[in-house]
PDB file of N, CA and C in Angstrom:
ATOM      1  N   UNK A   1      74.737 -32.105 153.900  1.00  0.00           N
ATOM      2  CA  UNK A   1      74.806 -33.073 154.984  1.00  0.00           C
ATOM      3  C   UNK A   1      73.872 -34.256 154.749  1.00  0.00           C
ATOM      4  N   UNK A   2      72.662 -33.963 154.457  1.00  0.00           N
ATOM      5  CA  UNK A   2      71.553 -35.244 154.009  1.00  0.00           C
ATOM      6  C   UNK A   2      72.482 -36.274 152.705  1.00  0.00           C
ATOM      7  N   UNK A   3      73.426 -35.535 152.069  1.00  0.00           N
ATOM      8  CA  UNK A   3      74.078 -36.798 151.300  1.00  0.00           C
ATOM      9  C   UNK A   3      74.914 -37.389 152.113  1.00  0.00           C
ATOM     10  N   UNK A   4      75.473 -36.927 153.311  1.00  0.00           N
ATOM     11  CA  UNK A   4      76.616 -37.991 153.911  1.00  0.00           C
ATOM     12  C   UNK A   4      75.371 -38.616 154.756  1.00  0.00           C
ATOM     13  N   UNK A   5      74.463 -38.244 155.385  1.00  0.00           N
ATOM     14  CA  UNK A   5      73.816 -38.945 156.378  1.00  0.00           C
ATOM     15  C   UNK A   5      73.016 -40.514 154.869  1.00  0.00           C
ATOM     16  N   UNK A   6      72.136 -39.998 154.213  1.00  0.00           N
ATOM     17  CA  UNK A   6      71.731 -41.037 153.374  1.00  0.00           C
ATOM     18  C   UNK A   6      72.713 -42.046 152.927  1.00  0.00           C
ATOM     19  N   UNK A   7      73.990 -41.528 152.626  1.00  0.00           N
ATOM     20  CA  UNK A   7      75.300 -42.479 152.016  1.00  0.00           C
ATOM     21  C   UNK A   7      75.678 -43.147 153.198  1.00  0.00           C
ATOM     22  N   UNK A   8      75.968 -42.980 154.465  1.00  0.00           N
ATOM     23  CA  UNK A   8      76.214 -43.673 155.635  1.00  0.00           C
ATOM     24  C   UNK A   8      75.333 -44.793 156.087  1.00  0.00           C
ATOM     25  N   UNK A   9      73.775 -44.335 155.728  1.00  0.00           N
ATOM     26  CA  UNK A   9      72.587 -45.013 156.309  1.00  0.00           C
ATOM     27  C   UNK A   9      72.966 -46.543 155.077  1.00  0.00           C
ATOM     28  N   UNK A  10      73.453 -46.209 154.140  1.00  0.00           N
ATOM     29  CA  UNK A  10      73.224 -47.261 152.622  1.00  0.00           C
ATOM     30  C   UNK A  10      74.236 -48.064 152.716  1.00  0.00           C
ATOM     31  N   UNK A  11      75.384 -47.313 153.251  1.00  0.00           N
ATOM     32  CA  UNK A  11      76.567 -48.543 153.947  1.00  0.00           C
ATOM     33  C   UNK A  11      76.052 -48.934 154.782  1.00  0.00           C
ATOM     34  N   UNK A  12      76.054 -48.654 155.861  1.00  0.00           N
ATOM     35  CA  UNK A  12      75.845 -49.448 157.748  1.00  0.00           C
ATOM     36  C   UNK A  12      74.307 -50.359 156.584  1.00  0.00           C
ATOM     37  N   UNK A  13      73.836 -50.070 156.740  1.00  0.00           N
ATOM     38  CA  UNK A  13      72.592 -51.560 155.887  1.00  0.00           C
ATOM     39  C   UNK A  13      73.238 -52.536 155.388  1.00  0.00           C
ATOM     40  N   UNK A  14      74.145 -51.767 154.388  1.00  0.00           N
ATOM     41  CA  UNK A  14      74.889 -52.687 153.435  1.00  0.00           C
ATOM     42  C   UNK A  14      75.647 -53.885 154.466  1.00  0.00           C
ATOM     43  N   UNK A  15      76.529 -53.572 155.224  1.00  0.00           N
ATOM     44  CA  UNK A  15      77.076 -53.869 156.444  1.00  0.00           C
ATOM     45  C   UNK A  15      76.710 -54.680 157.231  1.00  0.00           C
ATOM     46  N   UNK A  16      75.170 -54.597 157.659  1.00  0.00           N
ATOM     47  CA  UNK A  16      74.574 -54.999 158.020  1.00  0.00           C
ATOM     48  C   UNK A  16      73.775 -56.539 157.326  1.00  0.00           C
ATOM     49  N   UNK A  17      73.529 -56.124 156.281  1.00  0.00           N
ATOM     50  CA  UNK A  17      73.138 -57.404 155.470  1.00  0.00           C
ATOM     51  C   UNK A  17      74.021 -58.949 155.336  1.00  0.00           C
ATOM     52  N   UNK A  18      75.529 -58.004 155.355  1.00  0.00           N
ATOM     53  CA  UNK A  18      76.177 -59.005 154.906  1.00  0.00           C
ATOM     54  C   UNK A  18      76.586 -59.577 156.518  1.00  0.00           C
ATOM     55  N   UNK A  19      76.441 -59.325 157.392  1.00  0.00           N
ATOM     56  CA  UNK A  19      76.670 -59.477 158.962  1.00  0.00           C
ATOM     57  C   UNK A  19      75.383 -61.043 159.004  1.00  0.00           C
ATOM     58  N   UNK A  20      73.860 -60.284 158.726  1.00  0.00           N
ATOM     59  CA  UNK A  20      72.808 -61.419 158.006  1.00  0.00           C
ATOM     60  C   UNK A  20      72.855 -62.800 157.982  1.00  0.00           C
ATOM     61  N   UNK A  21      73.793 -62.689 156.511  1.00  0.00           N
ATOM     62  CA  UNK A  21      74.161 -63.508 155.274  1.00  0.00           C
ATOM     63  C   UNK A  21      75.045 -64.715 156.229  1.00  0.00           C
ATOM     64  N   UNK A  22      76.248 -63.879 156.710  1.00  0.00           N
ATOM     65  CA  UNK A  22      76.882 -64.757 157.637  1.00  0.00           C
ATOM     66  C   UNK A  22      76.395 -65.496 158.470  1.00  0.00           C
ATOM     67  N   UNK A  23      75.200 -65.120 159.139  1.00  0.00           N
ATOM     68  CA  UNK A  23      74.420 -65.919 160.136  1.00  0.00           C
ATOM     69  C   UNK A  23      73.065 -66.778 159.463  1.00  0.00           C
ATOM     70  N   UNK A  24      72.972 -67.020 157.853  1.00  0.00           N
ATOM     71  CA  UNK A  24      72.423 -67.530 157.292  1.00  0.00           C
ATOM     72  C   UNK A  24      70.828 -66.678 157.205  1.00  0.00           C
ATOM     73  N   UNK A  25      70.936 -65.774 157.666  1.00  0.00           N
ATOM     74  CA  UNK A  25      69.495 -65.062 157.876  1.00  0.00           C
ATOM     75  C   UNK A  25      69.393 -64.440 156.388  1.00  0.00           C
ATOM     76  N   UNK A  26      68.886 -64.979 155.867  1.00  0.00           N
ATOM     77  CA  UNK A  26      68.410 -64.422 154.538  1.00  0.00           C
ATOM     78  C   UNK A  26      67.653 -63.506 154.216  1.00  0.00           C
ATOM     79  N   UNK A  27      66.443 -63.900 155.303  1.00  0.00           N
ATOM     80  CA  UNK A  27      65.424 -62.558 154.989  1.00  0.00           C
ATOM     81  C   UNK A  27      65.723 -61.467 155.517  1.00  0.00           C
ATOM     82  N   UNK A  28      66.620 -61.595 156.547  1.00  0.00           N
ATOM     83  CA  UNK A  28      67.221 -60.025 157.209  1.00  0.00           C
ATOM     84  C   UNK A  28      67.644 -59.848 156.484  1.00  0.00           C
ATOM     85  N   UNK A  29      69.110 -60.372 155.549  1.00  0.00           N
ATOM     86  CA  UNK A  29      70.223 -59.722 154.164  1.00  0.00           C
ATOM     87  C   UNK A  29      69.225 -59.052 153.871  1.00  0.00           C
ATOM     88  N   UNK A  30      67.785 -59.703 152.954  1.00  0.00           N
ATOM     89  CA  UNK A  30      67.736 -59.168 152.358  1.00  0.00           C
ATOM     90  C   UNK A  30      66.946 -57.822 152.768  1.00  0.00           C
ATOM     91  N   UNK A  31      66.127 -57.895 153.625  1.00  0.00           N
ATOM     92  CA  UNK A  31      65.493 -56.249 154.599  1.00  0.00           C
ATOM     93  C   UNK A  31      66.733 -55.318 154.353  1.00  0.00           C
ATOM     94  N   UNK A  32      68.008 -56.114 154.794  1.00  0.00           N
ATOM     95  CA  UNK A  32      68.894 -54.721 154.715  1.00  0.00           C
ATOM     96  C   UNK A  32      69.328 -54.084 153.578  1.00  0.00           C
ATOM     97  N   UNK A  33      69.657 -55.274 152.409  1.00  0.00           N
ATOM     98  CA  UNK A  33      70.004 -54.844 151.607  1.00  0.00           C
ATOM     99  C   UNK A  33      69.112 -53.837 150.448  1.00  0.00           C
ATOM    100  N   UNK A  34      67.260 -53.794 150.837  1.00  0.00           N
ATOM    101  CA  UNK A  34      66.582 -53.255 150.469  1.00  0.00           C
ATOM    102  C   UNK A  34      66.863 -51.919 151.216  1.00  0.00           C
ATOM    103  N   UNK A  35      66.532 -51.684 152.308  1.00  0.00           N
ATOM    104  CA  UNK A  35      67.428 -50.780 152.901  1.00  0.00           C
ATOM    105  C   UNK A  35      68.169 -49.966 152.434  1.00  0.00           C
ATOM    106  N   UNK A  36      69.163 -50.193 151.992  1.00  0.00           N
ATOM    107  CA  UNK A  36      70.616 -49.925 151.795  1.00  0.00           C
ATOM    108  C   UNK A  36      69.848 -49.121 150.389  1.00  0.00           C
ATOM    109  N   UNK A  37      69.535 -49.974 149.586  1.00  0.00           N
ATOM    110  CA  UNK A  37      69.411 -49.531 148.018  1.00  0.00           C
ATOM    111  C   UNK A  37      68.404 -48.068 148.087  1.00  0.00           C
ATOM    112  N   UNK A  38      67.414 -48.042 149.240  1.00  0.00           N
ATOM    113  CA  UNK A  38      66.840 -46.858 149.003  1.00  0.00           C
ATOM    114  C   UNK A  38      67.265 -45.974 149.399  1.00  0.00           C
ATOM    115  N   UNK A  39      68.265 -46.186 150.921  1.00  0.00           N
ATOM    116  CA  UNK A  39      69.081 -44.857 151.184  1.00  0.00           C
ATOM    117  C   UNK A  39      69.941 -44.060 150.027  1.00  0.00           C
ATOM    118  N   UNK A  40      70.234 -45.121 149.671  1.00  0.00           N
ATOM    119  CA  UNK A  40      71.597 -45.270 148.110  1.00  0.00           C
ATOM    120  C   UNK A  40      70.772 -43.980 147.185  1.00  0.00           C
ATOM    121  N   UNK A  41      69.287 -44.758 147.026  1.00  0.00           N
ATOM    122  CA  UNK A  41      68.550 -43.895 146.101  1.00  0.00           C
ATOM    123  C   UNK A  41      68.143 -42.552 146.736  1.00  0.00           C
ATOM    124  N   UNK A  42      68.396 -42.436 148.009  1.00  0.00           N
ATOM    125  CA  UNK A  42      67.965 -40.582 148.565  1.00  0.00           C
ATOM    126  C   UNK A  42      69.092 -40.262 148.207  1.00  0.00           C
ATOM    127  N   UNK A  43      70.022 -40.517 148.390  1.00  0.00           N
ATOM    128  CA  UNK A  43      71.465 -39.930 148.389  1.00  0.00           C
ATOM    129  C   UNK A  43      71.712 -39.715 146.678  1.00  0.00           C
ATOM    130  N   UNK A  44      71.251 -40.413 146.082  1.00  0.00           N
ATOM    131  CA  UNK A  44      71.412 -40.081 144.844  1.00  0.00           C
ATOM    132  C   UNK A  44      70.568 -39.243 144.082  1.00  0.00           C
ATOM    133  N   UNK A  45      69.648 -39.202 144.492  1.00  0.00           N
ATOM    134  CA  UNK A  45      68.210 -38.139 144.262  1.00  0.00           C
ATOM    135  C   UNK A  45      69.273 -36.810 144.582  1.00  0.00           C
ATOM    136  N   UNK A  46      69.952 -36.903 145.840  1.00  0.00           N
ATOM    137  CA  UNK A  46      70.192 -35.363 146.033  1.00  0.00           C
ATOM    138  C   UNK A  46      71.459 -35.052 145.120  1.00  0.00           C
ATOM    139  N   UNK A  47      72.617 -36.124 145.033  1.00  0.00           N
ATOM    140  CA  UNK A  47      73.443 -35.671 143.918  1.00  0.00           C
ATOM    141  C   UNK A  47      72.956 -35.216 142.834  1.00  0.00           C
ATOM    142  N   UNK A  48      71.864 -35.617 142.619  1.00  0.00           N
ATOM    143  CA  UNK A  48      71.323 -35.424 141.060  1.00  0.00           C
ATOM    144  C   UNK A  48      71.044 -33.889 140.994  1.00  0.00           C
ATOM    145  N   UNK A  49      70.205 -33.470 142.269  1.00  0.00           N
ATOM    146  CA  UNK A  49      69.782 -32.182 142.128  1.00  0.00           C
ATOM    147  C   UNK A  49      70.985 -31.619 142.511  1.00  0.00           C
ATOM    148  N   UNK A  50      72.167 -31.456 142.756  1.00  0.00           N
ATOM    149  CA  UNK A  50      73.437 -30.843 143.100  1.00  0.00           C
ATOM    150  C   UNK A  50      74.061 -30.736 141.334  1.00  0.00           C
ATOM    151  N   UNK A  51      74.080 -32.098 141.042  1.00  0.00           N
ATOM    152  CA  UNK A  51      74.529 -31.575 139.424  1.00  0.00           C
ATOM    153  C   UNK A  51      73.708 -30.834 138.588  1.00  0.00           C
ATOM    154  N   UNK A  52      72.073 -30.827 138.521  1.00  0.00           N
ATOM    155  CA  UNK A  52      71.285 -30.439 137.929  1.00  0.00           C
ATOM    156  C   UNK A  52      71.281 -28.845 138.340  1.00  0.00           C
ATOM    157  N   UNK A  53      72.163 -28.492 139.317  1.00  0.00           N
ATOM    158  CA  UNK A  53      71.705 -27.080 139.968  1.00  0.00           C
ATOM    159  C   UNK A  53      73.267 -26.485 139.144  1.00  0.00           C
ATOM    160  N   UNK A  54      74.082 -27.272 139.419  1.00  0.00           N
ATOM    161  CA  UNK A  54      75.509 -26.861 138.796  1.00  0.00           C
ATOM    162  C   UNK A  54      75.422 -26.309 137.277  1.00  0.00           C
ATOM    163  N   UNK A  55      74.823 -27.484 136.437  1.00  0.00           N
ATOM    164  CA  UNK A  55      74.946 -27.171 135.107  1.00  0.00           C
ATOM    165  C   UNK A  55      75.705 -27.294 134.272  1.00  0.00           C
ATOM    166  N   UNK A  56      76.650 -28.059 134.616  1.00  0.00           N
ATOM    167  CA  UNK A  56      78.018 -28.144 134.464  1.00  0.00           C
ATOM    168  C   UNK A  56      79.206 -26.855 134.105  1.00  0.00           C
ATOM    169  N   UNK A  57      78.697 -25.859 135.147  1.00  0.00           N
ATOM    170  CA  UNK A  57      79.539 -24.461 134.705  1.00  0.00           C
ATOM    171  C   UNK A  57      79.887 -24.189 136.114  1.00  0.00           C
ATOM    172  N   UNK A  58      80.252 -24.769 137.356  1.00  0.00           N
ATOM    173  CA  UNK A  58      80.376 -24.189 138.000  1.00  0.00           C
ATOM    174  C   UNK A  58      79.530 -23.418 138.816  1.00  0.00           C
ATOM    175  N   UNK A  59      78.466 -23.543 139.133  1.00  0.00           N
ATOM    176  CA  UNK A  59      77.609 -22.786 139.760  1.00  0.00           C
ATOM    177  C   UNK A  59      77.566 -23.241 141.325  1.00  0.00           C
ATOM    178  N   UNK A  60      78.058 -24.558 141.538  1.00  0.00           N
ATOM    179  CA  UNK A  60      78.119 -25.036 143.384  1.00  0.00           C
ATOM    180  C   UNK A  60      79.568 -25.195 143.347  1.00  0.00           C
ATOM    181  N   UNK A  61      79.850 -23.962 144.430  1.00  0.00           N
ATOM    182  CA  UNK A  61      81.203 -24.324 144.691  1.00  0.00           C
ATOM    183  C   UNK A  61      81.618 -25.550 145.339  1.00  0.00           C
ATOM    184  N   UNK A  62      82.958 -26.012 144.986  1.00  0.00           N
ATOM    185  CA  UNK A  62      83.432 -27.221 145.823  1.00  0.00           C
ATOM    186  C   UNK A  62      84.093 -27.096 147.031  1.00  0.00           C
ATOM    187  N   UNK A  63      83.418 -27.567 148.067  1.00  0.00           N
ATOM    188  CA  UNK A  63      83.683 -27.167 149.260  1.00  0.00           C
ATOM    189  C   UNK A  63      84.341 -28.499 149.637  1.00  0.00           C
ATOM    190  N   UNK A  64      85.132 -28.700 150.842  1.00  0.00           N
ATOM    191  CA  UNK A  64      85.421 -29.682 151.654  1.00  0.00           C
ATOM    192  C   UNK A  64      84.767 -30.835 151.740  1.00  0.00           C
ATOM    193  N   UNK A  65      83.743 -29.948 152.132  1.00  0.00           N
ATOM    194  CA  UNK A  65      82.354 -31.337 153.071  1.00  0.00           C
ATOM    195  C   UNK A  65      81.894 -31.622 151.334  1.00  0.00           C
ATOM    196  N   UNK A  66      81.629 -31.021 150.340  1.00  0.00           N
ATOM    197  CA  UNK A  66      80.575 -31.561 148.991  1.00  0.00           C
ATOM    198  C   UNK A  66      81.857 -32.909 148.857  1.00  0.00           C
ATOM    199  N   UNK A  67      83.252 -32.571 148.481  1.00  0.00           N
ATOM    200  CA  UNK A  67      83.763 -33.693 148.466  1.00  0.00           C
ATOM    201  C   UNK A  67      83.664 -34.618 149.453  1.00  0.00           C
ATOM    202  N   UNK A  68      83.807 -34.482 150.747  1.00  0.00           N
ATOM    203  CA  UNK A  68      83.683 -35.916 151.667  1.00  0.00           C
ATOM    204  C   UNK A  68      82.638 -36.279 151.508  1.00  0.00           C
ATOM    205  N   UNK A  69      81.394 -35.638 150.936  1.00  0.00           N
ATOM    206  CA  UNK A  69      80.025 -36.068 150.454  1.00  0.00           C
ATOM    207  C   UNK A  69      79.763 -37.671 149.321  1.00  0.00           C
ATOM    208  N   UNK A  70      80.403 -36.892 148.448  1.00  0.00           N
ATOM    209  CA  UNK A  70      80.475 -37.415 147.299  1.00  0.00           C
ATOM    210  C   UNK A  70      81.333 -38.999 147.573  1.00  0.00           C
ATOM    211  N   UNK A  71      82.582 -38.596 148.310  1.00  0.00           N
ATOM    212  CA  UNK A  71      83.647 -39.944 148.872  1.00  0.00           C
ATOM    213  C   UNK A  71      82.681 -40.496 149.317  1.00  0.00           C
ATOM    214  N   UNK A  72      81.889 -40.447 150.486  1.00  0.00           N
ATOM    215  CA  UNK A  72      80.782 -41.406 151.231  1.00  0.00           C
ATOM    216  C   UNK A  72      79.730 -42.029 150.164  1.00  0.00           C
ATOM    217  N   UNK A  73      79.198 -41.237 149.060  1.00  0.00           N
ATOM    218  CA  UNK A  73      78.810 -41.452 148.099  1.00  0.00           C
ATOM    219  C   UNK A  73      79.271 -43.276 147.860  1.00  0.00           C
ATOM    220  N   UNK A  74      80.261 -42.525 146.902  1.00  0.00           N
ATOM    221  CA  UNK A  74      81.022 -43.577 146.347  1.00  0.00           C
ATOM    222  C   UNK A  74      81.290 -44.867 146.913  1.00  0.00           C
ATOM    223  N   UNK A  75      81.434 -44.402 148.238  1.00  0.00           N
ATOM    224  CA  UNK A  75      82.156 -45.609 149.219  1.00  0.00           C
ATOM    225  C   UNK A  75      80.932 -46.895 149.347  1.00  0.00           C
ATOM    226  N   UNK A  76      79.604 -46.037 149.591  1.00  0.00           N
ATOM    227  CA  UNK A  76      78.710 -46.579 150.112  1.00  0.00           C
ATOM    228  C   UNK A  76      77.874 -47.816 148.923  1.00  0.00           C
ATOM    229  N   UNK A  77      78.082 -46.715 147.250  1.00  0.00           N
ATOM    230  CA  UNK A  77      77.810 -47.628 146.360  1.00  0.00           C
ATOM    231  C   UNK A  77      78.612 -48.921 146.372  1.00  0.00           C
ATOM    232  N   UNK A  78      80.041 -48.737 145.990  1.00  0.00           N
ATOM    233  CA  UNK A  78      80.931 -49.672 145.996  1.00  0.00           C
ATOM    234  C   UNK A  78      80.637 -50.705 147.132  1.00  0.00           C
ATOM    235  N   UNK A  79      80.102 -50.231 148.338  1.00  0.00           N
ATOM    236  CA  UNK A  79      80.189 -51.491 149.542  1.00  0.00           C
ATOM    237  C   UNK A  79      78.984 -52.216 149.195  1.00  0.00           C
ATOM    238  N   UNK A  80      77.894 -51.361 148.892  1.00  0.00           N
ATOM    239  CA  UNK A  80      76.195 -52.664 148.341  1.00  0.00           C
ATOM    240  C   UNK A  80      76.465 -53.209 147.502  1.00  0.00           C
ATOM    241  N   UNK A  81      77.245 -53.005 146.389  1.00  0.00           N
ATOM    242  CA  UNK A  81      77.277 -53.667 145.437  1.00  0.00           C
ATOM    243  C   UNK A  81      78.646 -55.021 145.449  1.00  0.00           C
ATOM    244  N   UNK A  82      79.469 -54.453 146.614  1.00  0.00           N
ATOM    245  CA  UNK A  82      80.512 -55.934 146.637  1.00  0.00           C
ATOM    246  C   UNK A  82      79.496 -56.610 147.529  1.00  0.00           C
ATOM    247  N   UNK A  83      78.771 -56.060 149.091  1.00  0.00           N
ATOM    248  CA  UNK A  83      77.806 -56.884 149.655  1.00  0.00           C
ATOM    249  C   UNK A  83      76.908 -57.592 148.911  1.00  0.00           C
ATOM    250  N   UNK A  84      76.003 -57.626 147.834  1.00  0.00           N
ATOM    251  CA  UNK A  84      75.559 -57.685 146.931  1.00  0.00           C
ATOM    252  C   UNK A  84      76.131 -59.666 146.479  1.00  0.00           C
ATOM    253  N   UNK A  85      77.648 -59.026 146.071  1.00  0.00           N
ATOM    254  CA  UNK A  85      78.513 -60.320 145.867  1.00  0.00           C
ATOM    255  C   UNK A  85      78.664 -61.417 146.303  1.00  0.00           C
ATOM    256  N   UNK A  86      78.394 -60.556 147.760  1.00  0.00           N
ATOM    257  CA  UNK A  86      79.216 -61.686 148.783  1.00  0.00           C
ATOM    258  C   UNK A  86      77.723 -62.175 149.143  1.00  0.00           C
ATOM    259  N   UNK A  87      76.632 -61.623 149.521  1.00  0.00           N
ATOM    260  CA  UNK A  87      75.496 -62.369 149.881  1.00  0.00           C
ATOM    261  C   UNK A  87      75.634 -63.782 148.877  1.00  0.00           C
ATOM    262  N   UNK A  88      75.616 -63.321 147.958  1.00  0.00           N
ATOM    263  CA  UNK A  88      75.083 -64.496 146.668  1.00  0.00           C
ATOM    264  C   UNK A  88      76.310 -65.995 147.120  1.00  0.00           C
ATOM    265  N   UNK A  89      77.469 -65.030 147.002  1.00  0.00           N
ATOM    266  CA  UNK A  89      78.563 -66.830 147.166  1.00  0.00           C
ATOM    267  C   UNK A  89      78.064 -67.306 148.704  1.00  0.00           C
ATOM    268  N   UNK A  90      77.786 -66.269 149.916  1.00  0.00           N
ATOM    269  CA  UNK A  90      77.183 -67.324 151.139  1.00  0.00           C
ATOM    270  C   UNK A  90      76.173 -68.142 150.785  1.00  0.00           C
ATOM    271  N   UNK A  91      75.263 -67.483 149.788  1.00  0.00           N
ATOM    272  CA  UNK A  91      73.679 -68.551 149.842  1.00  0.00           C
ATOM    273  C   UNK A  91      74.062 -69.835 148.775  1.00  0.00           C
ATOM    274  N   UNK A  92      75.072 -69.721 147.947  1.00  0.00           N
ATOM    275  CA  UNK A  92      75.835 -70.983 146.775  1.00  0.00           C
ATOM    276  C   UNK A  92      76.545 -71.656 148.664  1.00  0.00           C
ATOM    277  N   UNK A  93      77.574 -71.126 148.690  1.00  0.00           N
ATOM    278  CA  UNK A  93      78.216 -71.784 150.029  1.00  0.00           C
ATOM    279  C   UNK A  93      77.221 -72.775 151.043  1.00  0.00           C
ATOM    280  N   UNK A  94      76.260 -71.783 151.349  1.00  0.00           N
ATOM    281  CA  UNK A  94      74.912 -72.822 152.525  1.00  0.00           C
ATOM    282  C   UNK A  94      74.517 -73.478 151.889  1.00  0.00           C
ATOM    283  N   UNK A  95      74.436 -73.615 150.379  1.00  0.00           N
ATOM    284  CA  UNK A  95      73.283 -74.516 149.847  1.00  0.00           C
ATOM    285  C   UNK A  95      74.229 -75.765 149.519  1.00  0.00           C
ATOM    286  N   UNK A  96      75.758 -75.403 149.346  1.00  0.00           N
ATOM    287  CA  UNK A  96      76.755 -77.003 149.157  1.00  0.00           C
ATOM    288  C   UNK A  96      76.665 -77.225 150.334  1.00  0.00           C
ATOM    289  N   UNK A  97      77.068 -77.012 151.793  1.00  0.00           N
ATOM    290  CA  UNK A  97      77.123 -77.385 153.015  1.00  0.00           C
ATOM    291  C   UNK A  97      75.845 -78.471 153.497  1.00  0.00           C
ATOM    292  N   UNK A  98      74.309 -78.251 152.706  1.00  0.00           N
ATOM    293  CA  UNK A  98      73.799 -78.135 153.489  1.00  0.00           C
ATOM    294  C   UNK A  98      72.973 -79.802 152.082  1.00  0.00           C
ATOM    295  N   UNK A  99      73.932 -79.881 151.590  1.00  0.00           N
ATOM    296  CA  UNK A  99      73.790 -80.778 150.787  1.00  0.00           C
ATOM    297  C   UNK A  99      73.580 -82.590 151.168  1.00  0.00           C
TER     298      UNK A  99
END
């Protein structure tokens, strides 16, 4: 459960940053997006010890929830890192506007 709660916490930041970005608040993006990256990093701390416990032989069964784990995982990387994207073209965008 601490990997879906950490992977959730690293989106909603992520989410959050880019919500920020839109309102030109930069230093919030970026609070969140710091945020985001360390939840990212609990959540990945614990995958690590989930594979490191496995061994690659099968030793943690695959349950339901380890996969919706792992999906939130994934989801949550993929969203910081397009947020990530999109911060950067708003702050190019404000800085032609503001020309």
């Amino acid at each position: 459960m601490e990997l879906i709660i950490h992977a959730g916490e690293s989106r909603s930041c992520s989410m959050e940053a880019l919500r920020a970005a839109r309102a030109n608040d930069w230093a919030l993006a970026d609070q969140h997006l710091t945020a985001a990256k360390m939840a990212a990093r609990e959540a990945h701390l614990i995958q690590t010890k989930l594979i490191g416990a496995d061994e690659g032989v099968g030793k943690i069964p695959v349950s339901l929830i380890l996969v919706h784990a792992q999906d939130h995982l994934m989801n949550a990387m993929l969203c910081r890192e397009l947020t990530e994207e999109l911060i950067h073209l708003h702050r190019e965008i404000s800085v032609l506007k503001n020309r």
